[in-house]
C-alpha atoms as a PDB file:
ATOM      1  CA  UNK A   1     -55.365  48.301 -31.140  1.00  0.00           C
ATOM      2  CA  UNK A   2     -57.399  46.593 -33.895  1.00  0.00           C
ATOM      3  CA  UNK A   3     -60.117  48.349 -35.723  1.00  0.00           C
ATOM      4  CA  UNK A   4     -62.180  46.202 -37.742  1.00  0.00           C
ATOM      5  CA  UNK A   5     -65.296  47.995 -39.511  1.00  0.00           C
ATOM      6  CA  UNK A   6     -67.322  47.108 -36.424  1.00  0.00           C
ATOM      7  CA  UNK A   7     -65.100  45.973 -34.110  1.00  0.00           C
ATOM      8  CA  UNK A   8     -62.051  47.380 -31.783  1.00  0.00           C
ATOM      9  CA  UNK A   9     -59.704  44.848 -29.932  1.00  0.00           C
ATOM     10  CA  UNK A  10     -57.332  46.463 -27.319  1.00  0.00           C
ATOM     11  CA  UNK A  11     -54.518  44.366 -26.082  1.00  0.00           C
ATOM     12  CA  UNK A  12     -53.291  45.154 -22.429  1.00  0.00           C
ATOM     13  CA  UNK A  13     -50.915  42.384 -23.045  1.00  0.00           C
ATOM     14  CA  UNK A  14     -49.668  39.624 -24.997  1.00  0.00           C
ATOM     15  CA  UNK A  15     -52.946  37.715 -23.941  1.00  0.00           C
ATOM     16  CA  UNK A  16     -55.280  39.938 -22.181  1.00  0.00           C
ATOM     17  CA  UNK A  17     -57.588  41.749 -24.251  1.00  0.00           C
ATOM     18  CA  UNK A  18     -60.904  43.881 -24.255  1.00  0.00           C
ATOM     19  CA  UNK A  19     -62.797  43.695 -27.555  1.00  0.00           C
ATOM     20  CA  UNK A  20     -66.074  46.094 -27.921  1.00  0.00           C
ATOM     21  CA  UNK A  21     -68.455  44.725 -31.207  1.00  0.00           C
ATOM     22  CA  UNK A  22     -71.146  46.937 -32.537  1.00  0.00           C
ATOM     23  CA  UNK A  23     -74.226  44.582 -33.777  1.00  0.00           C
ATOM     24  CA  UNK A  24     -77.527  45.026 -34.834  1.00  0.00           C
ATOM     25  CA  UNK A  25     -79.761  48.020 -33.722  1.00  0.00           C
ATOM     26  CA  UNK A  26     -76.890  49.958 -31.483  1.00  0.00           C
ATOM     27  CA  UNK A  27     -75.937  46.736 -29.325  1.00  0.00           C
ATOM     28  CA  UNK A  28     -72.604  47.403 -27.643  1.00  0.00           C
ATOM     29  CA  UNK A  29     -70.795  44.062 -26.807  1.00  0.00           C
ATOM     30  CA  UNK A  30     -67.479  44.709 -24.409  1.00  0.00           C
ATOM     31  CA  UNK A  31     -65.996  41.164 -23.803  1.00  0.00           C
ATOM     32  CA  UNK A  32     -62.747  41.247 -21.623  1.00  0.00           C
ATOM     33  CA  UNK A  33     -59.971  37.990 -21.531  1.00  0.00           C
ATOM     34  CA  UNK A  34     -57.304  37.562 -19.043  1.00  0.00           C
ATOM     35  CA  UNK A  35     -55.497  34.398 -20.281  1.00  0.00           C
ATOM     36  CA  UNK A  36     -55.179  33.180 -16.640  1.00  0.00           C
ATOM     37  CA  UNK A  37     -58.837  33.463 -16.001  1.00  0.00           C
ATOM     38  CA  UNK A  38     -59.047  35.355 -12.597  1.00  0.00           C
ATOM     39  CA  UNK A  39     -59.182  39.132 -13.841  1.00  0.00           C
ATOM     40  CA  UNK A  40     -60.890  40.083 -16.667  1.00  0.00           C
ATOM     41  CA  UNK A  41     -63.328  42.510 -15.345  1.00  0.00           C
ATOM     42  CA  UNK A  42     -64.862  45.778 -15.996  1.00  0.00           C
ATOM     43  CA  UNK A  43     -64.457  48.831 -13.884  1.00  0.00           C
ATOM     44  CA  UNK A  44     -67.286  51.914 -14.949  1.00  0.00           C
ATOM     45  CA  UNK A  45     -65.825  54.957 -12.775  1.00  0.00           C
ATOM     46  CA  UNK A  46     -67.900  58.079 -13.029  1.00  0.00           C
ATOM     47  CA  UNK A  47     -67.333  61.868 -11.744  1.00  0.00           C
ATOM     48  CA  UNK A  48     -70.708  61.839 -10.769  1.00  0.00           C
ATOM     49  CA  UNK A  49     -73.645  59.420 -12.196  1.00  0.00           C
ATOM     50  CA  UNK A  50     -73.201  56.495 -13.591  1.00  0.00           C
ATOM     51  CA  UNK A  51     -76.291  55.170 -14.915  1.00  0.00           C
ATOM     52  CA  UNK A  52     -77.877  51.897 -16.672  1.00  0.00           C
ATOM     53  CA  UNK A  53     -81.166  52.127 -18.704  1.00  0.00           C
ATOM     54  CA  UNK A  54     -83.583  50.004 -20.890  1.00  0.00           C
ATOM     55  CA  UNK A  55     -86.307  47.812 -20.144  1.00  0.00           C
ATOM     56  CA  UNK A  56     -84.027  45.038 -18.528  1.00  0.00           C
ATOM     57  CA  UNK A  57     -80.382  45.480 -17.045  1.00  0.00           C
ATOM     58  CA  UNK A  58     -79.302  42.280 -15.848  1.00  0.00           C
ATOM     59  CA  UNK A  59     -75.688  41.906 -13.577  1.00  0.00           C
ATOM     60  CA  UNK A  60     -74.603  38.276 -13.276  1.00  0.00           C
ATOM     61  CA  UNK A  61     -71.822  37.565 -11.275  1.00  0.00           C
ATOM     62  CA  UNK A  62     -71.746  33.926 -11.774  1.00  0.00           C
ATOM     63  CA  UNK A  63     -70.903  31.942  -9.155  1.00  0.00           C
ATOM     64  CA  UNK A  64     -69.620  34.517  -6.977  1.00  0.00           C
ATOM     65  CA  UNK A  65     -72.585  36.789  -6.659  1.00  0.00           C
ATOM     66  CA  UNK A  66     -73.327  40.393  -7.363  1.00  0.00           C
ATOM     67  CA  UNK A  67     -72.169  42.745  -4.918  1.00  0.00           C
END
């Protein structure tokens, strides 16, 4: 694990990483990289609620969809 003054890289392995950035005004970037391309994804698991608010929350699966 990294831990640059506003950021934090975790490496899973040699070439798969998940990087969180702090920015401006509390943003919270999490970028994840799997070197092959097919699983870099995010998993939220909550023991109860797991909730997303603001003013917009947009999911974009790409070309897959969202389900």
């Amino acid at each position: 694990m990294d831990l640059d003054d506003k950021v934090i890289t975790m490496t899973g392995s040699a070439s798969d990483t998940a990087t969180f950035t702090v920015g401006t005004d509390g943003t919270l970037d999490i970028v994840t990289t799997d070197a092959a391309g097919a699983d870099a994804d995010i998993q939220i698991t909550a023991d109860g609620t797991a909730e997303l608010a603001g003013t917009t929350v947009t999911l974009d699966g790409g070309a897959g969809g969202v389900t």
